[in-house]
N, C-alpha and C. Protein backbone atom coordinates (compact mmCIF):
# COMPACT_ATOMS: atom_id res chain seq x y z
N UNK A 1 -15.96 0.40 21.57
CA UNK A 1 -15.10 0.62 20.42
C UNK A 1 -15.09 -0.66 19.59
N UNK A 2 -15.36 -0.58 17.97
CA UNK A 2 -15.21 -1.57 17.46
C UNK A 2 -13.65 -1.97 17.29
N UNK A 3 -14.09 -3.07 16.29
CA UNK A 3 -12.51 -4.13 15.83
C UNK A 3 -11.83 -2.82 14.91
N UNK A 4 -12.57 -2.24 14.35
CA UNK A 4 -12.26 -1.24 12.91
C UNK A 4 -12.07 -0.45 13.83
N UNK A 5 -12.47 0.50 14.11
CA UNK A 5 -11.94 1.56 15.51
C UNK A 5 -10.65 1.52 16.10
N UNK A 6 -10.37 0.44 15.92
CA UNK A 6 -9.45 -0.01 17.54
C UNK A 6 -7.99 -0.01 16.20
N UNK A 7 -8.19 -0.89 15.26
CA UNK A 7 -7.20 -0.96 14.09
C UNK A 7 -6.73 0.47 13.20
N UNK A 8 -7.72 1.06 13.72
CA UNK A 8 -7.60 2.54 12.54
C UNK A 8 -6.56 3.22 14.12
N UNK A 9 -7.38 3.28 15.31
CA UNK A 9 -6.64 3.67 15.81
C UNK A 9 -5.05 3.51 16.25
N UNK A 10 -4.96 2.45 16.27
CA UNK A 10 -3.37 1.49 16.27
C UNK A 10 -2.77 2.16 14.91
N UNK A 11 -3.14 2.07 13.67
CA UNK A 11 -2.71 2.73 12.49
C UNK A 11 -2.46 3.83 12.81
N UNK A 12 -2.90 4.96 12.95
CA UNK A 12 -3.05 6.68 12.78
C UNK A 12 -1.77 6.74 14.65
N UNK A 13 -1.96 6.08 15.11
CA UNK A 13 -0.47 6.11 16.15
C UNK A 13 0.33 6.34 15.87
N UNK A 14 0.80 4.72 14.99
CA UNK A 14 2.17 4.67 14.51
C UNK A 14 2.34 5.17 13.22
N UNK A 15 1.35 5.81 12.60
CA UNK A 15 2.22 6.84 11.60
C UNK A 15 2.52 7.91 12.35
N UNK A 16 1.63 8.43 13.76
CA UNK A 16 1.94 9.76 14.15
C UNK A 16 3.37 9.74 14.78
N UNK A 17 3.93 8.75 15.36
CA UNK A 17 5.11 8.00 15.94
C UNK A 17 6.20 8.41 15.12
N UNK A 18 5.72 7.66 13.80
CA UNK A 18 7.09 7.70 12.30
C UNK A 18 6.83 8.61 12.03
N UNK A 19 5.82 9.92 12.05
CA UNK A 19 5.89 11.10 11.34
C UNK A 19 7.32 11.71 12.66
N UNK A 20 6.79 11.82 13.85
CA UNK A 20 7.68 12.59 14.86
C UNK A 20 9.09 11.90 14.79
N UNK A 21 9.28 10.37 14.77
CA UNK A 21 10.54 10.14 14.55
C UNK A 21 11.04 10.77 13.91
N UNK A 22 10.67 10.95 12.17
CA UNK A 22 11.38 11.58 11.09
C UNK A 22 11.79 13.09 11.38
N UNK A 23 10.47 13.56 12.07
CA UNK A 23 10.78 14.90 12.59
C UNK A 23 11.72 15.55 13.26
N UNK A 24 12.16 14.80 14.30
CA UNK A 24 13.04 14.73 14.92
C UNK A 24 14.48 14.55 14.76
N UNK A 25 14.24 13.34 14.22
CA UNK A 25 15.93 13.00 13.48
C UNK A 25 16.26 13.74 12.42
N UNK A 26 15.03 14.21 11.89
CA UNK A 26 15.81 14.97 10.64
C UNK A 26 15.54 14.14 9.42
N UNK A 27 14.52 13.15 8.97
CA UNK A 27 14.36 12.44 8.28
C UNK A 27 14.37 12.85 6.83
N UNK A 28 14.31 12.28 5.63
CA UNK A 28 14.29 13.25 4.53
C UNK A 28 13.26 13.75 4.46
N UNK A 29 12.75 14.28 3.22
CA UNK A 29 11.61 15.27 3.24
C UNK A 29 10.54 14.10 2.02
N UNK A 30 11.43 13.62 1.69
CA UNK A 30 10.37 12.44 1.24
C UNK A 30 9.60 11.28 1.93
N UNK A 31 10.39 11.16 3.06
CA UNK A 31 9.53 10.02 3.75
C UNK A 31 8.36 10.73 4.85
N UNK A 32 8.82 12.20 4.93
CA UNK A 32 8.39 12.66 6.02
C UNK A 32 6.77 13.37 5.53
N UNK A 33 7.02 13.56 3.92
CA UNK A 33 5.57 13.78 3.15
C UNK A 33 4.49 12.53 2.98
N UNK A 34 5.48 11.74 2.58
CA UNK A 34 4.89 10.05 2.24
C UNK A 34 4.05 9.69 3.44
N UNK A 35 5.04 9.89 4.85
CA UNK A 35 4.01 9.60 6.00
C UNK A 35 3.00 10.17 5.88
N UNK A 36 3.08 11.43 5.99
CA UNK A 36 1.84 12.51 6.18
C UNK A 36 0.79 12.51 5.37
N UNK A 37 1.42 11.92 4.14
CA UNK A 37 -0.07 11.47 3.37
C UNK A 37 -0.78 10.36 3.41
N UNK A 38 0.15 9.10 3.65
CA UNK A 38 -0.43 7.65 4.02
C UNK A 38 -1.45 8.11 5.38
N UNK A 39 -1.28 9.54 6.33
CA UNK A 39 -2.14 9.52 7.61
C UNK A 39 -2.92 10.27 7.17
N UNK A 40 -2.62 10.92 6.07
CA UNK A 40 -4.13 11.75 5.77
C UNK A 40 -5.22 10.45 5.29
N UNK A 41 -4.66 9.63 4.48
CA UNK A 41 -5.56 8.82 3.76
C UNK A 41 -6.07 7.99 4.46
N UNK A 42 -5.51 7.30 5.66
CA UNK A 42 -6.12 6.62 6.79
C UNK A 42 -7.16 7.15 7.49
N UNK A 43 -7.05 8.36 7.69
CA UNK A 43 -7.66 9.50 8.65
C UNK A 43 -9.46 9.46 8.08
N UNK A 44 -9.29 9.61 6.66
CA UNK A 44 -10.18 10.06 5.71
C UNK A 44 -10.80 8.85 5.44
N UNK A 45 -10.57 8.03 5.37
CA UNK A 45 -11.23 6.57 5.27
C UNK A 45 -11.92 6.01 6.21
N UNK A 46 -10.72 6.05 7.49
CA UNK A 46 -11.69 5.83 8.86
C UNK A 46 -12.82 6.88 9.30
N UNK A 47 -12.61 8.30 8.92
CA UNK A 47 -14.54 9.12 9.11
C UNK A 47 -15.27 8.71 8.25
N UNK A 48 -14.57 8.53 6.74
CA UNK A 48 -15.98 8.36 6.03
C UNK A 48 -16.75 7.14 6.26
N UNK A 49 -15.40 6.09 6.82
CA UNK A 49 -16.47 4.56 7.17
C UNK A 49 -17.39 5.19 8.55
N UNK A 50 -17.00 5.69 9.34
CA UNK A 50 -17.68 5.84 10.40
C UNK A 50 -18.80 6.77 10.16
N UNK A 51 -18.53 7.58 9.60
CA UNK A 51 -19.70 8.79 9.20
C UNK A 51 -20.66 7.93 8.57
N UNK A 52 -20.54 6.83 7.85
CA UNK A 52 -21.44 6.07 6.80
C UNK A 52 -22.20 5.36 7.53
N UNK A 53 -21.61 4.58 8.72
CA UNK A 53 -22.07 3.02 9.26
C UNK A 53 -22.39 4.12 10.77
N UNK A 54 -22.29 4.93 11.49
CA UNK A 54 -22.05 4.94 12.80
C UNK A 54 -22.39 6.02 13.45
N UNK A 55 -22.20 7.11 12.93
CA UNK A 55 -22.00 8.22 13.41
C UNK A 55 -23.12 9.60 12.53
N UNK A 56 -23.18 9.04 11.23
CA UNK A 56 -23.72 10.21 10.37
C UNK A 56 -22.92 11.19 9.94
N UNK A 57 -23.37 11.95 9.01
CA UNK A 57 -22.55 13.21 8.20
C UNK A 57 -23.21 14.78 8.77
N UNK A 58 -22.09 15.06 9.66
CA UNK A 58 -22.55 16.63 10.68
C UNK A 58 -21.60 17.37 10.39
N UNK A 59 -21.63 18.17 11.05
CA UNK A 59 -20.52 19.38 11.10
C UNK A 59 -18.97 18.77 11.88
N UNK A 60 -19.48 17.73 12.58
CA UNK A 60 -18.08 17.12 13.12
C UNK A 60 -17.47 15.72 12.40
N UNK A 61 -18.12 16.09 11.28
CA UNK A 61 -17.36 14.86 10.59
C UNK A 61 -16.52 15.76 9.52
N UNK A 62 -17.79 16.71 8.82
CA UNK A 62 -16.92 17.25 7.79
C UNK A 62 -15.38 18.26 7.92
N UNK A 63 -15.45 18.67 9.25
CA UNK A 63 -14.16 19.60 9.65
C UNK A 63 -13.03 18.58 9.51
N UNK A 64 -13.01 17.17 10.32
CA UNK A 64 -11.83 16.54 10.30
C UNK A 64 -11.54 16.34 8.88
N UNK A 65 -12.72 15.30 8.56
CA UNK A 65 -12.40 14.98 6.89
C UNK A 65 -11.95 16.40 5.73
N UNK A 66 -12.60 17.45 5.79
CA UNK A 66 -11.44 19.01 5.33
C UNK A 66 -9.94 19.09 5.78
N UNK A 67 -10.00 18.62 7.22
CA UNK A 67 -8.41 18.47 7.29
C UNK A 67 -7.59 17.36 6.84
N UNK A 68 -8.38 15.99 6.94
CA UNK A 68 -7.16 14.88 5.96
C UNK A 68 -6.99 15.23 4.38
N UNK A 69 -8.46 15.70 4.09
CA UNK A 69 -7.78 16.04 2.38
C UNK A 69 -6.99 17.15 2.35
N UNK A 70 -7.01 18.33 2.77
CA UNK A 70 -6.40 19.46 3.23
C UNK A 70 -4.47 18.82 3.28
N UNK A 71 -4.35 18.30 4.56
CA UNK A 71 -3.48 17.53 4.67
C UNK A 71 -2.39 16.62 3.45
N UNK A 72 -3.61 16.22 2.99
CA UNK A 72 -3.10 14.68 1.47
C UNK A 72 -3.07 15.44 0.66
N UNK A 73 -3.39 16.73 0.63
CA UNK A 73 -3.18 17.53 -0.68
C UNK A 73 -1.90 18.10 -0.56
N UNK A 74 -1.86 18.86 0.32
CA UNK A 74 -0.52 19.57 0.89
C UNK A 74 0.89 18.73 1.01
N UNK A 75 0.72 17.34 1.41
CA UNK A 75 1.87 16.35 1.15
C UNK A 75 1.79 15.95 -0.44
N UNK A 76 1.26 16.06 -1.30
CA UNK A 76 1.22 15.78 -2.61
C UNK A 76 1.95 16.77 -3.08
N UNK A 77 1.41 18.09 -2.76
CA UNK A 77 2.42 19.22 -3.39
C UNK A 77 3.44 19.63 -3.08
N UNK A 78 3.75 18.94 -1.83
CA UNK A 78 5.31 18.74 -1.28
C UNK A 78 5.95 18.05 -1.93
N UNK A 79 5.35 16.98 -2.01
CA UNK A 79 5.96 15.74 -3.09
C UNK A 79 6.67 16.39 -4.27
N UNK A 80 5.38 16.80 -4.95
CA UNK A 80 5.51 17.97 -6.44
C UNK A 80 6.44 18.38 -6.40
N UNK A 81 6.79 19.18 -5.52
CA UNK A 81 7.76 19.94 -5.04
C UNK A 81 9.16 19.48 -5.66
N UNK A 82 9.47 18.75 -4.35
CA UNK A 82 10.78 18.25 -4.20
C UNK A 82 10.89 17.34 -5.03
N UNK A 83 10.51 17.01 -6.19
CA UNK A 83 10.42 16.23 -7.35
C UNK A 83 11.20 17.08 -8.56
N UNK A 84 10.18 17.85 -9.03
CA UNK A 84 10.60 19.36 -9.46
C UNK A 84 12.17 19.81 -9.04
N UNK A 85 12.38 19.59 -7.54
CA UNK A 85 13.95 20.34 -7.30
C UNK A 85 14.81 19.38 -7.61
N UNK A 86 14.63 18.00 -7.52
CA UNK A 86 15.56 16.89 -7.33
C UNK A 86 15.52 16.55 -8.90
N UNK A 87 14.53 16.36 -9.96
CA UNK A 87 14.65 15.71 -10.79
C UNK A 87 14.25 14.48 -10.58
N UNK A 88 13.00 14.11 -11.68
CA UNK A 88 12.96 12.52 -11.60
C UNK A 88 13.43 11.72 -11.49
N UNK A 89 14.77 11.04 -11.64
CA UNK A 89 15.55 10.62 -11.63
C UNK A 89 16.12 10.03 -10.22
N UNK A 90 16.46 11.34 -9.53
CA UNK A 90 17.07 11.18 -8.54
C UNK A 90 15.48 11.04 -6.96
N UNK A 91 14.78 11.96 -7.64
CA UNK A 91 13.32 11.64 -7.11
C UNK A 91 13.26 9.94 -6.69
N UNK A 92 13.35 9.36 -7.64
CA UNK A 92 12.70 7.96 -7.50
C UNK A 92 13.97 7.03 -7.39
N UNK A 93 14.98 7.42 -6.57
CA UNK A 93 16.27 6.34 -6.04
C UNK A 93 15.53 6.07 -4.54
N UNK A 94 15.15 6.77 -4.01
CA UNK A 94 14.58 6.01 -2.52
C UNK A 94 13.48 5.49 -2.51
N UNK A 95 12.47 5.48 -3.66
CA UNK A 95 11.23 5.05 -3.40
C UNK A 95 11.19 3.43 -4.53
């Protein structure tokens, strides 16, 4: 396992960690999208470096990478969302 491997993996943990914390406690629905997209975008960065340098572009690269954008899209339109219900305004007091 490389240095990059080992760091992506330590990353994509502890968002999965803070995604379940939030989950759990009941976190708002903004931090709990925000996570989910900061791990899509990690997710998607670490195959495409690896697919590029390591591994190649197969059928088992492109399924995961369909699911982080899949993923980063779906927390975006959550975002959308609850933007839309809250109002800009009040949208952007926690961030």
């Amino acid at each position: 396992m490389s240095l990059v491997d080992a760091i992506a993996v330590v990353v994509m943990v502890l968002f999965t960690l803070q995604f379940l914390a939030l989950a759990v406690r009941g976190g708002s629905k903004k931090e709990l999208f925000l996570t989910l997209a900061l791990f899509s975008i990690t997710l998607g960065v670490w195959l495409i470096y690896n697919a590029s340098f390591t591994w190649g572009w197969d059928f088992y690269t492109y399924v995961p990478l369909a699911f982080a954008v899949a993923t980063f899209l779906l927390s975006v339109f959550g975002l959308y969302r609850l933007r839309e219900e809250e109002g800009p305004g009040e949208f952007q007091k926690e961030i």
